[in-house]
PDB file of N, CA and C in Angstrom:
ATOM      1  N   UNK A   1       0.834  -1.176   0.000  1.00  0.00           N
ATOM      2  CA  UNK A   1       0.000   0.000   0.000  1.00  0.00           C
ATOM      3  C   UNK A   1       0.886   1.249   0.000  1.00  0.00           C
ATOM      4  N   UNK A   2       2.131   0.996   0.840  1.00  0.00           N
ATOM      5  CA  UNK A   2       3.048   2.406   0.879  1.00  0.00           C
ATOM      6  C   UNK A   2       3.338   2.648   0.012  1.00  0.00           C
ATOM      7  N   UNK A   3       3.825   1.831  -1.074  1.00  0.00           N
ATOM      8  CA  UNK A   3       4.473   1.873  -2.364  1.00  0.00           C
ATOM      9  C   UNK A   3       3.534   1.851  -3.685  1.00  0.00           C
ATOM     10  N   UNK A   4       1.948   2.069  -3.079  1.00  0.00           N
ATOM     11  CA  UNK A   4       1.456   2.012  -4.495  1.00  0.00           C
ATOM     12  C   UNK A   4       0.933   0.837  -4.824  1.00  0.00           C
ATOM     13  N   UNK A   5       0.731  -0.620  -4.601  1.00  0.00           N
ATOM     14  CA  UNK A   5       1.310  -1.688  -5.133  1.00  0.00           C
ATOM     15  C   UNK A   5      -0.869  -2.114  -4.759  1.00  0.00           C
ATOM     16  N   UNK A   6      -0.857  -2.655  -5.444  1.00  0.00           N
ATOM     17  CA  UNK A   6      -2.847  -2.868  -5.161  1.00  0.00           C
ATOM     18  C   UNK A   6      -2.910  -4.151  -5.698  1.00  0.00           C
ATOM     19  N   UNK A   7      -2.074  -4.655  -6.766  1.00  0.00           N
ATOM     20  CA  UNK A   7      -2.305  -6.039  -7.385  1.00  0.00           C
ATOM     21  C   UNK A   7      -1.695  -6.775  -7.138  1.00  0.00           C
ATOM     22  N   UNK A   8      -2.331  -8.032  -6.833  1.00  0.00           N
ATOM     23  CA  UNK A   8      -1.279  -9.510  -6.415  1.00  0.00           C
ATOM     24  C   UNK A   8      -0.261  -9.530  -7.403  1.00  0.00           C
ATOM     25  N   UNK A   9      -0.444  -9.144  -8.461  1.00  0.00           N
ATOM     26  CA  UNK A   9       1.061  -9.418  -9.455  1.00  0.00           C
ATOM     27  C   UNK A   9       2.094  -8.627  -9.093  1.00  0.00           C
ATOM     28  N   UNK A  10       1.929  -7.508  -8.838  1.00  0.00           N
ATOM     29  CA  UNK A  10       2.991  -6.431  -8.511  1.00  0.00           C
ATOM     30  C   UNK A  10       3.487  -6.952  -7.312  1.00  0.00           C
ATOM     31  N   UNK A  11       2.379  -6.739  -6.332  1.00  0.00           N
ATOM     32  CA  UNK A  11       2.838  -7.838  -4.930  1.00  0.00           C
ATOM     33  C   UNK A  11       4.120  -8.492  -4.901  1.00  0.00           C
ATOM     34  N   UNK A  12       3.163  -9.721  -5.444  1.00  0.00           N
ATOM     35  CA  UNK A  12       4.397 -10.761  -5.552  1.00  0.00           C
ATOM     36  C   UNK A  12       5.822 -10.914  -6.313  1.00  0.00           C
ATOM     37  N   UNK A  13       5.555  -9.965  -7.376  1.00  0.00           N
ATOM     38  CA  UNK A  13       7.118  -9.094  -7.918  1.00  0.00           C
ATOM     39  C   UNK A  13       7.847  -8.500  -7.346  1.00  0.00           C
ATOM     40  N   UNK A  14       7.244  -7.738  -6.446  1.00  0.00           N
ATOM     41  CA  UNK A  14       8.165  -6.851  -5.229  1.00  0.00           C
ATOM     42  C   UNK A  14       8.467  -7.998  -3.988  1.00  0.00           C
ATOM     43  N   UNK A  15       7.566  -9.136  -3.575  1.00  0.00           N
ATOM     44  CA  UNK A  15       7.961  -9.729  -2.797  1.00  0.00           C
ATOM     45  C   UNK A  15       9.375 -10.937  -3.026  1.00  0.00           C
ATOM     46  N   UNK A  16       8.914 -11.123  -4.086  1.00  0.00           N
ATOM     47  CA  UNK A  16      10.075 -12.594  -5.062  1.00  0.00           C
ATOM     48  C   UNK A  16      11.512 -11.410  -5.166  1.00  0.00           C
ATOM     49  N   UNK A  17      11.267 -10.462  -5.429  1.00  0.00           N
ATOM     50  CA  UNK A  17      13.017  -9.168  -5.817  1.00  0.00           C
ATOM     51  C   UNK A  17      13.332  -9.054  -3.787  1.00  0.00           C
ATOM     52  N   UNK A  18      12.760  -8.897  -3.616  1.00  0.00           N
ATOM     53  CA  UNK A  18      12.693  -8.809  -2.229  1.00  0.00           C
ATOM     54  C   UNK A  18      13.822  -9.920  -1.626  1.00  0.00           C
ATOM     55  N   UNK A  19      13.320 -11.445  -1.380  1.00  0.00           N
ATOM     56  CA  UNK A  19      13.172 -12.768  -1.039  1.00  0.00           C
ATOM     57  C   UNK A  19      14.989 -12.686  -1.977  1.00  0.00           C
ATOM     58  N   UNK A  20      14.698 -12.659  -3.468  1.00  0.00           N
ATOM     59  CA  UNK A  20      16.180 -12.781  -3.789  1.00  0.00           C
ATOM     60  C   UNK A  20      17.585 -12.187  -3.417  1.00  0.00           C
ATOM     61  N   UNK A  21      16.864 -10.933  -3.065  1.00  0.00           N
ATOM     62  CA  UNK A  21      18.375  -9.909  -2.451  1.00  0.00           C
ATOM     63  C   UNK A  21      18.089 -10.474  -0.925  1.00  0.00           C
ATOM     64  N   UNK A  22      17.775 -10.782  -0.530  1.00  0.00           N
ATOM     65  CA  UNK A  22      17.927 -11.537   0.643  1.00  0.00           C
ATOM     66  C   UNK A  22      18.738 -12.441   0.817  1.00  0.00           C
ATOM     67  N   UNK A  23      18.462 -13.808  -0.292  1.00  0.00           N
ATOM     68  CA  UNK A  23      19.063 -14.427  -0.573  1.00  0.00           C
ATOM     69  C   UNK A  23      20.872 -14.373  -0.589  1.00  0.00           C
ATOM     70  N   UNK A  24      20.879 -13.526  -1.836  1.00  0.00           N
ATOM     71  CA  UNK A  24      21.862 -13.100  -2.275  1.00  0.00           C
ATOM     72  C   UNK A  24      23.006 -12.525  -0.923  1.00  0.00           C
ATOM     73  N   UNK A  25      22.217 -11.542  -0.366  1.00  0.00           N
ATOM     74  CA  UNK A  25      22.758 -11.513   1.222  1.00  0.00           C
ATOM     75  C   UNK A  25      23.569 -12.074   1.578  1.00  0.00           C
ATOM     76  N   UNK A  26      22.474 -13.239   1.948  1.00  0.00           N
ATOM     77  CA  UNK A  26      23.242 -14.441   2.904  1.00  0.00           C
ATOM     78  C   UNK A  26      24.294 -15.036   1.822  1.00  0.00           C
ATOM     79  N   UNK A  27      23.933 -15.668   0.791  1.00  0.00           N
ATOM     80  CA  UNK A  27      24.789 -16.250   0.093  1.00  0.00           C
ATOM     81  C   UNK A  27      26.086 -15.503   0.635  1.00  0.00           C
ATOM     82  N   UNK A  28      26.219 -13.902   0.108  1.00  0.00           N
ATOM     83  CA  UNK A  28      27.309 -13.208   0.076  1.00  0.00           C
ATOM     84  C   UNK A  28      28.297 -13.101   1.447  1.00  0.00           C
ATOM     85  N   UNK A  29      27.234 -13.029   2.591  1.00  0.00           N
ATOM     86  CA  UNK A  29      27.891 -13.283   3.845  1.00  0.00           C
ATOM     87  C   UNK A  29      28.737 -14.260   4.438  1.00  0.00           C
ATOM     88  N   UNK A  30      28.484 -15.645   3.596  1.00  0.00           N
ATOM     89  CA  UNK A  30      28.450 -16.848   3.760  1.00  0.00           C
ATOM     90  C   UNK A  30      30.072 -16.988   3.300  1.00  0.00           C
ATOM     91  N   UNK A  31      30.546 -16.266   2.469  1.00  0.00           N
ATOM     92  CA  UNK A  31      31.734 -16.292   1.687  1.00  0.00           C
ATOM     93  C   UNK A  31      33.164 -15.946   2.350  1.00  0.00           C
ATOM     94  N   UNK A  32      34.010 -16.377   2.455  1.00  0.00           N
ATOM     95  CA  UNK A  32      35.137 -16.005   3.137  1.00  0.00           C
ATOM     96  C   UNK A  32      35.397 -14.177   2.615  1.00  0.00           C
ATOM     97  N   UNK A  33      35.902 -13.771   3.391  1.00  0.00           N
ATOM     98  CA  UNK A  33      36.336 -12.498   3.214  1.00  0.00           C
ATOM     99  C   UNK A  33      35.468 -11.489   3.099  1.00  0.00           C
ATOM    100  N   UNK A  34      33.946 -12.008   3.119  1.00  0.00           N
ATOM    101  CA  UNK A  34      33.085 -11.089   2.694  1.00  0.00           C
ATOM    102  C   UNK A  34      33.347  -9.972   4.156  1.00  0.00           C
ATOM    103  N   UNK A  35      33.814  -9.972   5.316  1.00  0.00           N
ATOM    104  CA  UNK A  35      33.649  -9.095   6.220  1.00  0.00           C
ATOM    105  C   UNK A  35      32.689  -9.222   6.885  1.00  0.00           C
ATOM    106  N   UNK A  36      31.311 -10.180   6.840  1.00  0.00           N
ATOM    107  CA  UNK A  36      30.337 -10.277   7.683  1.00  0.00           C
ATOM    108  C   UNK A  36      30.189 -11.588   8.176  1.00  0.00           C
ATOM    109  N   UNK A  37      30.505 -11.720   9.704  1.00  0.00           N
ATOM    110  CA  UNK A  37      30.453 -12.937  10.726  1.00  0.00           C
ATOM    111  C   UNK A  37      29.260 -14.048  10.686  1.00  0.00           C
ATOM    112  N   UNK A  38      29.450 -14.972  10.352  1.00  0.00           N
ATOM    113  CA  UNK A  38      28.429 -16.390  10.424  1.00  0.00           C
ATOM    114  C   UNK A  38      28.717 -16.905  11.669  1.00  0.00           C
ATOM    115  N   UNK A  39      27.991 -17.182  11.942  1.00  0.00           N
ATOM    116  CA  UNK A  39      27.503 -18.103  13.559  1.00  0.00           C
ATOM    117  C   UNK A  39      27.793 -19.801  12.902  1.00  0.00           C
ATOM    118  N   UNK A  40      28.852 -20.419  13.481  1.00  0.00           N
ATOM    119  CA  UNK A  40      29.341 -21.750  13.701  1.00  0.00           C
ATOM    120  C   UNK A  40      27.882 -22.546  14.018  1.00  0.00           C
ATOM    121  N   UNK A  41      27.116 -23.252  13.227  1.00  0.00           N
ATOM    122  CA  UNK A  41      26.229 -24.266  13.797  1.00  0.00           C
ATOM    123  C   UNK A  41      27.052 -25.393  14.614  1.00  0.00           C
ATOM    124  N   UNK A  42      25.993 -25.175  16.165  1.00  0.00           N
ATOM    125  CA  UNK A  42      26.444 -26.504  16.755  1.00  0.00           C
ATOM    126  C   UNK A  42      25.037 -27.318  17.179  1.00  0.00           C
ATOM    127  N   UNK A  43      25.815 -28.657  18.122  1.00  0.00           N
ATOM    128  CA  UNK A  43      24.719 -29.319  17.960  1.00  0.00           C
ATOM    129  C   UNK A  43      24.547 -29.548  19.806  1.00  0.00           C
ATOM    130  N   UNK A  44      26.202 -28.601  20.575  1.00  0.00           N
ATOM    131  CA  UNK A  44      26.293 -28.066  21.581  1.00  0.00           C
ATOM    132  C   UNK A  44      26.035 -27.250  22.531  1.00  0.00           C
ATOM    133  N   UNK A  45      24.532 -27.293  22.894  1.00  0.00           N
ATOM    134  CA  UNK A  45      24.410 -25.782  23.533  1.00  0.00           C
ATOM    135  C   UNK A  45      22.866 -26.529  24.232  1.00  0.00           C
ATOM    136  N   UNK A  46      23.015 -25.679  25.503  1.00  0.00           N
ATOM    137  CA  UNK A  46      21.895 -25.724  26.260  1.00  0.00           C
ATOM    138  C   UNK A  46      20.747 -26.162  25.690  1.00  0.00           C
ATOM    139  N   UNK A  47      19.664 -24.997  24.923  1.00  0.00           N
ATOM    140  CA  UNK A  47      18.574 -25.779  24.611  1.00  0.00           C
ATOM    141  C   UNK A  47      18.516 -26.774  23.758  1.00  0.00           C
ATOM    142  N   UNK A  48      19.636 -27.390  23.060  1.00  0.00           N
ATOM    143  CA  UNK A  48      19.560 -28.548  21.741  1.00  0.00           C
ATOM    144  C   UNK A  48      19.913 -29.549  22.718  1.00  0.00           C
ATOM    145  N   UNK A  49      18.745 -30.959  22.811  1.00  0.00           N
ATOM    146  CA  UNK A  49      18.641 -31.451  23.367  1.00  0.00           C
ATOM    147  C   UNK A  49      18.883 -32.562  22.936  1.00  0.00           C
ATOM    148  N   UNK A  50      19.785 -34.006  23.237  1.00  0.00           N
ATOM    149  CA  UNK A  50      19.852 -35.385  22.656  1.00  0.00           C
ATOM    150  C   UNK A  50      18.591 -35.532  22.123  1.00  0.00           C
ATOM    151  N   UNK A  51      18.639 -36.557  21.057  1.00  0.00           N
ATOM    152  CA  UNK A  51      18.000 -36.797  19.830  1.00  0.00           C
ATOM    153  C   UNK A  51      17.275 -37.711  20.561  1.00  0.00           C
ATOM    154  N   UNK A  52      17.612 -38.533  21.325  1.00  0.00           N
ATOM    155  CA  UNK A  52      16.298 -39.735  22.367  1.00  0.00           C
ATOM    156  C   UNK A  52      15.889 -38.903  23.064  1.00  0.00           C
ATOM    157  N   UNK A  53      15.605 -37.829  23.701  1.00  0.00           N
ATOM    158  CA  UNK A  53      14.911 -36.822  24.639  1.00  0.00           C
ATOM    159  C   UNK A  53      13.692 -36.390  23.336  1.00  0.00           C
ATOM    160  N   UNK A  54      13.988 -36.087  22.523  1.00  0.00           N
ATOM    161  CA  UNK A  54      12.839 -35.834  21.194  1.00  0.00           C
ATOM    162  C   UNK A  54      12.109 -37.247  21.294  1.00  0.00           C
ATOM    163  N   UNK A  55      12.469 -37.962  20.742  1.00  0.00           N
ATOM    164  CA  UNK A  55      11.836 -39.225  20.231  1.00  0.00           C
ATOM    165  C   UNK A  55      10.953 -39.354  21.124  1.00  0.00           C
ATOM    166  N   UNK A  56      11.414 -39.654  22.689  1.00  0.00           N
ATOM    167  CA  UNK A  56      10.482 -39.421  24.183  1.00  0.00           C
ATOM    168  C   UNK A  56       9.444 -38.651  23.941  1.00  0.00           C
ATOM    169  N   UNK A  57       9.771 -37.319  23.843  1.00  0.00           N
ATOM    170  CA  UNK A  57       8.918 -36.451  23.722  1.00  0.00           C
ATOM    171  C   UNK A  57       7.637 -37.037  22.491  1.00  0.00           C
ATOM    172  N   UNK A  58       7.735 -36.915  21.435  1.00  0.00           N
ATOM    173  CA  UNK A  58       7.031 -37.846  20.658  1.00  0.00           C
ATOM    174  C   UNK A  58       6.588 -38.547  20.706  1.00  0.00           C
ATOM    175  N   UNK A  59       6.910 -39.742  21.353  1.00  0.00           N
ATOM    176  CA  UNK A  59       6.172 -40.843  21.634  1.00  0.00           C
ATOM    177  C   UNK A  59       5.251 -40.327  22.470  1.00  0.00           C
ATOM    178  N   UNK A  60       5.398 -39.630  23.443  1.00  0.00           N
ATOM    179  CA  UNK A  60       4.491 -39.114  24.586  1.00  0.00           C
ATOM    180  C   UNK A  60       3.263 -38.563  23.893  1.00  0.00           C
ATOM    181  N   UNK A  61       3.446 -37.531  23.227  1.00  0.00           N
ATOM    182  CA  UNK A  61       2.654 -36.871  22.250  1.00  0.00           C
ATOM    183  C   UNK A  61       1.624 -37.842  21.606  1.00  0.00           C
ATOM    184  N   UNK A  62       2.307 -39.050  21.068  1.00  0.00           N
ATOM    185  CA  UNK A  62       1.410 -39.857  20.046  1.00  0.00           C
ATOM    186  C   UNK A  62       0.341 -40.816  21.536  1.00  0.00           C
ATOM    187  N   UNK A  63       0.903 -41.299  22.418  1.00  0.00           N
ATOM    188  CA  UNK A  63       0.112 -41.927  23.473  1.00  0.00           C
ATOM    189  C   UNK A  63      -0.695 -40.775  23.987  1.00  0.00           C
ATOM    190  N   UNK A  64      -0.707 -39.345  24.751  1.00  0.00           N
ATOM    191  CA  UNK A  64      -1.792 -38.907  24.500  1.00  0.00           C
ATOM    192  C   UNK A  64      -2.768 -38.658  23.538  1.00  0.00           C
ATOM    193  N   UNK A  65      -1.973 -38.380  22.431  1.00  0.00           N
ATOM    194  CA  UNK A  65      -3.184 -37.674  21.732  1.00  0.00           C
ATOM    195  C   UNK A  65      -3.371 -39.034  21.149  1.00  0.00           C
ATOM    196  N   UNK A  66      -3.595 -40.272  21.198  1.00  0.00           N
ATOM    197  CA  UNK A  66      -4.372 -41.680  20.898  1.00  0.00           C
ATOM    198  C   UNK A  66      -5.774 -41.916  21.871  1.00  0.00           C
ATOM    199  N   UNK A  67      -4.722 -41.567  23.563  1.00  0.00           N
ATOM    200  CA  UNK A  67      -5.653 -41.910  24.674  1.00  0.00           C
ATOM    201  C   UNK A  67      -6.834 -40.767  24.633  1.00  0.00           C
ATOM    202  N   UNK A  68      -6.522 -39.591  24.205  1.00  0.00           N
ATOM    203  CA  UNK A  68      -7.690 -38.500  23.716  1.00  0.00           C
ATOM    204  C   UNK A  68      -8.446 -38.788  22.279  1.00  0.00           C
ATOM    205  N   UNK A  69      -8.463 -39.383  21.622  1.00  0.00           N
ATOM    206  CA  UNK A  69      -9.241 -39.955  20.681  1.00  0.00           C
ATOM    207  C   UNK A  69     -10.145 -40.724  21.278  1.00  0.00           C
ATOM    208  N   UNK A  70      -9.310 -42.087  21.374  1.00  0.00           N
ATOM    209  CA  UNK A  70     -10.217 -42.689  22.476  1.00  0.00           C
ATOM    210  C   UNK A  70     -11.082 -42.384  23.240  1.00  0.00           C
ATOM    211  N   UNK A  71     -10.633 -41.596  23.787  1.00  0.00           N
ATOM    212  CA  UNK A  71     -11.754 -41.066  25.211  1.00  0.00           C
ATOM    213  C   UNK A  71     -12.946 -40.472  24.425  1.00  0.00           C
ATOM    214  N   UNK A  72     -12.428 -39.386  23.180  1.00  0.00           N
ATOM    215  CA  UNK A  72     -13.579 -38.981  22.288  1.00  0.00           C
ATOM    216  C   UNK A  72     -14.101 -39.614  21.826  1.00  0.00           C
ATOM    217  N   UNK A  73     -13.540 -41.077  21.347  1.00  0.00           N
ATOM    218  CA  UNK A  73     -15.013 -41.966  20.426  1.00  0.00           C
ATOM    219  C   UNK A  73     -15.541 -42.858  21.456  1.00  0.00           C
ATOM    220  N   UNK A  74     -14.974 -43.107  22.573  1.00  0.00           N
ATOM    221  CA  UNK A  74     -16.123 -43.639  23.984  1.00  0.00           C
ATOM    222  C   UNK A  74     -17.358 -42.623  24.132  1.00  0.00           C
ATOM    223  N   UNK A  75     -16.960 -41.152  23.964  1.00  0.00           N
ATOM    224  CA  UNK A  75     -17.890 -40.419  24.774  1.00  0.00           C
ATOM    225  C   UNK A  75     -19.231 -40.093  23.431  1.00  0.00           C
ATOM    226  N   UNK A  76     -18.869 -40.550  22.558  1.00  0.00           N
ATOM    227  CA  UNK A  76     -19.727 -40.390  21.363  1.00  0.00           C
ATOM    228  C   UNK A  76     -20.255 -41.960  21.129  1.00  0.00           C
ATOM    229  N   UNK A  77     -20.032 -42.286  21.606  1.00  0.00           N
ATOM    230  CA  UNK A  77     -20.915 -44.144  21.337  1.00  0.00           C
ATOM    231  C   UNK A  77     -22.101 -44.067  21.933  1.00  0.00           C
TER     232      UNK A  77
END
């Protein structure tokens, strides 16, 4: 609206030029020498939690939300 823009085509032209220099960004950051710092992915740090602590979690998830089905098609019989 700031820019004028009223039609989904324009929209999404300004949004896709948008999305690419973004892109491009990161790509560019990503590059040795570019002068702008990337963050080291780790798999070390407080909230990232062992991969069996997920699975747990999940499984948990799937046994309630089974035992809540259940309970819903008892209470509808």
């Amino acid at each position: 609206m700031e820019q004028g823009l009223y039609s989904y085509k324009r929209v999404l032209a300004l949004i896709e030029r948008i999305f690419a220099q973004a892109v491009n960004a990161m790509d560019a950051a990503g590059q040795p020498g570019s002068g702008v710092p990337t963050a080291a992915l780790t798999q070390q740090h407080a909230p990232v939690r062992e991969a069996h602590e997920y699975g747990d979690q999940f499984a948990h998830a799937v046994t309630v939300s089974a035992a809540t089905a259940a309970s819903a098609q008892g209470r509808r019989a």
